[in-house]
C-alpha atoms as a PDB file:
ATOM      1  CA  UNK A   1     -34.305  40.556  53.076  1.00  0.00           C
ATOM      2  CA  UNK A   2     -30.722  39.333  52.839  1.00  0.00           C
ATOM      3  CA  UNK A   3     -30.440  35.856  51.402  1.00  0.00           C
ATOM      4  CA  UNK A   4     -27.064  34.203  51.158  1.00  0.00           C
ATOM      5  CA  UNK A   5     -26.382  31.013  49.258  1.00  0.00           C
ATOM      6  CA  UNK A   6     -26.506  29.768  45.608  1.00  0.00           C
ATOM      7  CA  UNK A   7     -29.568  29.973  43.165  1.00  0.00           C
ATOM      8  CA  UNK A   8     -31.260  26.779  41.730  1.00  0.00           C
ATOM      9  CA  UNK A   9     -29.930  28.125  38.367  1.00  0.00           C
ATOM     10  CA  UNK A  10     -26.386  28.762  39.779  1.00  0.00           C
ATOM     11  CA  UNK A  11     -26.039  25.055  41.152  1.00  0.00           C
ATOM     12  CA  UNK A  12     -27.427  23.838  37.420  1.00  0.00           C
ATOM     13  CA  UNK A  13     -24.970  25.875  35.768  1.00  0.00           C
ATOM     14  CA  UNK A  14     -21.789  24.273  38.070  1.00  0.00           C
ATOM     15  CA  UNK A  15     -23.576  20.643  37.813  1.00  0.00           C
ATOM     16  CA  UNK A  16     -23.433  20.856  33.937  1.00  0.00           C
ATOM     17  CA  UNK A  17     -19.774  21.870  34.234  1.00  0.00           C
ATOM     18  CA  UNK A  18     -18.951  19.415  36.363  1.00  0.00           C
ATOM     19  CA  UNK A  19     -20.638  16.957  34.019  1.00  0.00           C
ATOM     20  CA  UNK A  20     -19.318  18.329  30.211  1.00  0.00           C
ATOM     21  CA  UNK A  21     -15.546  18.042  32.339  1.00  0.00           C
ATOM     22  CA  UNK A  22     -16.746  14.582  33.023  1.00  0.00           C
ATOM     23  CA  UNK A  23     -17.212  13.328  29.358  1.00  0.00           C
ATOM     24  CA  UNK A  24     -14.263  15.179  28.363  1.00  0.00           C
ATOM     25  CA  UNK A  25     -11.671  13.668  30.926  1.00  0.00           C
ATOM     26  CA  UNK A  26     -13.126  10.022  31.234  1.00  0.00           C
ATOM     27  CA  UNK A  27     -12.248   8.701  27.922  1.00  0.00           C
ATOM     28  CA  UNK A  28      -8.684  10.542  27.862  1.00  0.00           C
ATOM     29  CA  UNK A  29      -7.611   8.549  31.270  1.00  0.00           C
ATOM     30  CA  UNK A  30      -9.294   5.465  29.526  1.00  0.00           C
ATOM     31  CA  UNK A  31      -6.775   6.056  26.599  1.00  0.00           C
ATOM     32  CA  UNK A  32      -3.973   6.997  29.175  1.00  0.00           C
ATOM     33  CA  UNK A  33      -4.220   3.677  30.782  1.00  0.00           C
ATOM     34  CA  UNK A  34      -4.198   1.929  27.426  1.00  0.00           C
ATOM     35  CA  UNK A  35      -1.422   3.668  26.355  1.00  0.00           C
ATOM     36  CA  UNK A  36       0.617   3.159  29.977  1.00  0.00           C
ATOM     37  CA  UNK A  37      -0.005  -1.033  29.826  1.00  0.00           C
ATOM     38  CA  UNK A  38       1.094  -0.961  25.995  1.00  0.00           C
ATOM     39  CA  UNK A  39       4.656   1.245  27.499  1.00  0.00           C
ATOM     40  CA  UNK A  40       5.133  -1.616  29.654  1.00  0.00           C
ATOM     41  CA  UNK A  41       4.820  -4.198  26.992  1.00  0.00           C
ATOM     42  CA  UNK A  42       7.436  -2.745  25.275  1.00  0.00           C
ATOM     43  CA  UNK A  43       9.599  -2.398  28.349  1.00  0.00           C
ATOM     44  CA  UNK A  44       9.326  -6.251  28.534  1.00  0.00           C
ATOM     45  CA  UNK A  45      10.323  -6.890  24.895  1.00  0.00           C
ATOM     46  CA  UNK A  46      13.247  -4.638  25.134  1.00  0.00           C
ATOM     47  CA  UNK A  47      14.630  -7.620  27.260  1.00  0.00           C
ATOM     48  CA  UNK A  48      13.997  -9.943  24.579  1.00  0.00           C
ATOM     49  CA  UNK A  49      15.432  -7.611  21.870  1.00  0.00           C
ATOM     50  CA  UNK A  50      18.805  -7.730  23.389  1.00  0.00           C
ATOM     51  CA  UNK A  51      18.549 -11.684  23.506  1.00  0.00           C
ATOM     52  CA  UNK A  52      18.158 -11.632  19.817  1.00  0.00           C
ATOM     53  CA  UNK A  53      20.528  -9.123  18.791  1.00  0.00           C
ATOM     54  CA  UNK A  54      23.148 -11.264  21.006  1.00  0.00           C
ATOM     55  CA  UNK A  55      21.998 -14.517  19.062  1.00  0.00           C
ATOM     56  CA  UNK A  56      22.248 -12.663  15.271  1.00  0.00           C
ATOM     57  CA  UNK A  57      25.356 -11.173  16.358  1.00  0.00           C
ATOM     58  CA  UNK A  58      26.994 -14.652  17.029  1.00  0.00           C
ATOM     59  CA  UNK A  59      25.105 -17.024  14.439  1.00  0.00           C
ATOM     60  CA  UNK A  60      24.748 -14.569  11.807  1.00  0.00           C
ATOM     61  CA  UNK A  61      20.718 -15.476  12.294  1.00  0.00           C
ATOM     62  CA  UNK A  62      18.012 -14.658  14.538  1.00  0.00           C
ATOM     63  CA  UNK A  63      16.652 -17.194  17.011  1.00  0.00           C
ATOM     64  CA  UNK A  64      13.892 -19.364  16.761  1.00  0.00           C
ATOM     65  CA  UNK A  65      12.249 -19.044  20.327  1.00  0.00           C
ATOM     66  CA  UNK A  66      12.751 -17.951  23.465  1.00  0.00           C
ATOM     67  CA  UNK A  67      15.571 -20.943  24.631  1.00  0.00           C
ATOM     68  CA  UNK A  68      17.928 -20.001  21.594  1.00  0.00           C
ATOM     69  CA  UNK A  69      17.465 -16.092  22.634  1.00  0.00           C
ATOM     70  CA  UNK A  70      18.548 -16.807  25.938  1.00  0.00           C
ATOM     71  CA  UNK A  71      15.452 -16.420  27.906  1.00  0.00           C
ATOM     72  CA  UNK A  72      12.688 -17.813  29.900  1.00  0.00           C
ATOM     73  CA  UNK A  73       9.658 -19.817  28.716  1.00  0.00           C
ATOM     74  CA  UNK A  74       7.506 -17.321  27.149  1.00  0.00           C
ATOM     75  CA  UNK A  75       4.524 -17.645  29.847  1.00  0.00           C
ATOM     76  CA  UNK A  76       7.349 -16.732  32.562  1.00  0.00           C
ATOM     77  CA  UNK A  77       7.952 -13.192  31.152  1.00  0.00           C
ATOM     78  CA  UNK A  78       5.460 -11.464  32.488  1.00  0.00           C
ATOM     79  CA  UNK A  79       4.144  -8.226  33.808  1.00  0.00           C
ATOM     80  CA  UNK A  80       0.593  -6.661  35.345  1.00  0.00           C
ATOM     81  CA  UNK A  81      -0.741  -6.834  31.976  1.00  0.00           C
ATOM     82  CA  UNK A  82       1.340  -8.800  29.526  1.00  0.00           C
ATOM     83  CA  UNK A  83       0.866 -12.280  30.097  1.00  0.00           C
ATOM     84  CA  UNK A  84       3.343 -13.373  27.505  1.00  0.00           C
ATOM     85  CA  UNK A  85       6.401 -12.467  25.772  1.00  0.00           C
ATOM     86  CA  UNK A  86       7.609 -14.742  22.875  1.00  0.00           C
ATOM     87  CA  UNK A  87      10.086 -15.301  20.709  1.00  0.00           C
ATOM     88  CA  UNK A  88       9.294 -16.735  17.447  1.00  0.00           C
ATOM     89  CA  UNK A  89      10.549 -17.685  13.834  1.00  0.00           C
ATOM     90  CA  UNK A  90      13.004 -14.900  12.698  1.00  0.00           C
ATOM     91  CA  UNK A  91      13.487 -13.094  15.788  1.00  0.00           C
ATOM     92  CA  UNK A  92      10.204 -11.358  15.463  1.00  0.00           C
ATOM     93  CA  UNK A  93       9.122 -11.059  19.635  1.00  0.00           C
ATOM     94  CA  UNK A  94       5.242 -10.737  20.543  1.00  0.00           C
ATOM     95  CA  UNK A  95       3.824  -9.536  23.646  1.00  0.00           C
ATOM     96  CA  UNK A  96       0.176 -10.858  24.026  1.00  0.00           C
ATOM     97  CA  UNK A  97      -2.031  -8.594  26.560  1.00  0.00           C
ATOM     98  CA  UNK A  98      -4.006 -10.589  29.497  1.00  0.00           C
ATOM     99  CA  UNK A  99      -7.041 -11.688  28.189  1.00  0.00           C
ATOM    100  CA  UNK A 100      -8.186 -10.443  31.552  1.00  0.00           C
ATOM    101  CA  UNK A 101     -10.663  -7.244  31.221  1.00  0.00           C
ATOM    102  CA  UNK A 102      -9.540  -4.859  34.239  1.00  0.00           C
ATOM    103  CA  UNK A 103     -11.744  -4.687  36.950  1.00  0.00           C
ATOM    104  CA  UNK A 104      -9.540  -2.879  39.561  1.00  0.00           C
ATOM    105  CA  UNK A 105      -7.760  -5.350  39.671  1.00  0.00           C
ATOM    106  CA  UNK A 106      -4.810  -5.080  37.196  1.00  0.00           C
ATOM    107  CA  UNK A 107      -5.733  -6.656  34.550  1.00  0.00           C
ATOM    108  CA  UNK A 108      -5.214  -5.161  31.167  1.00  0.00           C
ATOM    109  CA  UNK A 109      -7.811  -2.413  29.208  1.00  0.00           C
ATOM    110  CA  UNK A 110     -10.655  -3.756  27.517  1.00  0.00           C
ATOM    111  CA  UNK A 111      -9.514  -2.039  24.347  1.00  0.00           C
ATOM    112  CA  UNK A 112      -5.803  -3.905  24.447  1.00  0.00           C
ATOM    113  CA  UNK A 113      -7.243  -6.828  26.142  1.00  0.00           C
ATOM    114  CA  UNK A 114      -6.261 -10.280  24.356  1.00  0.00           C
ATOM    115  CA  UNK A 115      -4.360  -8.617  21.462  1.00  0.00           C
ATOM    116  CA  UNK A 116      -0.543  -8.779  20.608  1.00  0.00           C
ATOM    117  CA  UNK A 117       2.254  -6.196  19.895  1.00  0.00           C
ATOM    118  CA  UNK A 118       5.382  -7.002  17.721  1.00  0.00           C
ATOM    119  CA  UNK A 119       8.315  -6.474  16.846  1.00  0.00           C
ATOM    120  CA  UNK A 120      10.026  -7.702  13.917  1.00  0.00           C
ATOM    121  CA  UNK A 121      13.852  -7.268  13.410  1.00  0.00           C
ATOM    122  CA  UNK A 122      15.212  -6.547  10.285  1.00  0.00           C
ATOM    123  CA  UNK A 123      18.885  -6.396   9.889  1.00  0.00           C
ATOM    124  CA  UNK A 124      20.412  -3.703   8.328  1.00  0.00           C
ATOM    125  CA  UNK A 125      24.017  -4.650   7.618  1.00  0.00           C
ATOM    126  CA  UNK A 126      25.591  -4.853  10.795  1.00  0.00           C
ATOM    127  CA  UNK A 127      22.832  -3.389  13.181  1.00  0.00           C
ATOM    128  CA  UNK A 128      19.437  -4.703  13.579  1.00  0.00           C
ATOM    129  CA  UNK A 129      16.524  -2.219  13.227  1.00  0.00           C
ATOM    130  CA  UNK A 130      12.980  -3.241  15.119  1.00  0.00           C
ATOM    131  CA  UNK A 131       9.709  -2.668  13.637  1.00  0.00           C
ATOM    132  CA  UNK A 132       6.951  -2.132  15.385  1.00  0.00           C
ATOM    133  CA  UNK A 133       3.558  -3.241  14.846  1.00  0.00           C
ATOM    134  CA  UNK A 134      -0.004  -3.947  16.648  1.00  0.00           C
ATOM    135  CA  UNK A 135      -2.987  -5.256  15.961  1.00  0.00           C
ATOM    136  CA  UNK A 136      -5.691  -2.579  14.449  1.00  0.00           C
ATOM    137  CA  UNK A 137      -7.286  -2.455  17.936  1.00  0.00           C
ATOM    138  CA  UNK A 138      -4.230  -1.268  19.411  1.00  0.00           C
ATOM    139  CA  UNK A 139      -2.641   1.195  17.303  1.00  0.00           C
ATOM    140  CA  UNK A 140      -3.800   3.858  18.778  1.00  0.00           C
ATOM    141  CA  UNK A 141      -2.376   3.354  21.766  1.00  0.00           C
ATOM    142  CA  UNK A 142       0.885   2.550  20.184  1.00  0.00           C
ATOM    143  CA  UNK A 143       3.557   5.674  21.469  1.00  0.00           C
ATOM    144  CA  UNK A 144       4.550   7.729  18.240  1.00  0.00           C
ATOM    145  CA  UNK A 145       8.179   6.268  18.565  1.00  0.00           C
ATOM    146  CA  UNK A 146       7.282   2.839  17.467  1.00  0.00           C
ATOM    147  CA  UNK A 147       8.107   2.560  14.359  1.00  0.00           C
ATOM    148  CA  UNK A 148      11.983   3.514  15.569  1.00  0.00           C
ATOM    149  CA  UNK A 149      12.044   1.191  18.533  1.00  0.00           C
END
C-alpha cells in the first residue's frame, strides 16, 4: 500500500512552526510601526526646528510659539499620526501623538498613543544643538540618533 500525503504528526510539527514564527514576528512589526509613526514625528519637527533656529539667529533668542517661529497654529501641523506640533517657551517644539488608538485606520500605536516627543534647543555658541526626549512610554521607540538630532 502506497500512501501519499502528510502524517497527523507532520502537519503538528509545521502548525507549531507556523505558530512559534507567529509570536516571534507579531510584536517586532508592532514595535516597527511604533517606531515608523515616531520617524514621522520627527520629520514634522524638523520643520519647526528650522523656524527656531531662523528666530535665535535674528533675535539672539528662541521663540515663544509657533507665530514668532514662523509657522502655523500648532493643531494645523499635522500628519497620520501627530496631531500637533508646538512651539513653546524657549524654543523647545513638542509633537503630541493622536490620542486615536489605530484601528486600521491610521491612527497612531496604542503604545505612542496620546504621548509627546521633544525637542529642546540648547545653543551652543553660535549653533544650536537639539535634544531629544520622550515620554517613558515612548523611548523605546525613539531611533538611536536622537539624542544628536
Amino acid at each position: 500500500m502506497n500512501q501519499k500525503g502528510f502524517t497527523l504528526i507532520e502537519l503538528m510539527i509545521v502548525v507549531a512552526i507556523i505558530g512559534i514564527l507567529a509570536a516571534v514576528a507579531i510584536p517586532q512589526y508592532q514595535n516597527y510601526v511604533a517606531r515608523a509613526q515616531v520617524s514621522e514625528a520627527l520629520v514634522l519637527m524638523s520643520g519647526a526646528k528650522t523656524g527656531v533656529a531662523e528666530y535665535a539667529m535674528v533675535t539672539g533668542d528662541f521663540p515663544a510659539n509657533n507665530k514668532d517661529a514662523g509657522l502655523e497654529e500648532k493643531d494645523d501641523i499635522t500628519g497620520s499620526y501627530v496631531a500637533s506640533v508646538e512651539v513653546g517657551a524657549g524654543g523647545v517644539i513638542t509633537a503630541t501623538f493622536d490620542g486615536t488608538v489605530d484601528s486600521g485606520g491610521g491612527n497612531s500605536h496604542t503604545k505612542i498613543s496620546g504621548k509627546t516627543l521633544t525637542l529642546t534647543p540648547v545653543d551652543t555658541g553660535g549653533s544650536i544643538t537639539w535634544a531629544c526626549t520622550g515620554e517613558q512610554d515612548i523611548k523605546a521607540y525613539l531611533p538611536s540618533s536622537c539624542d544628536a538630532v
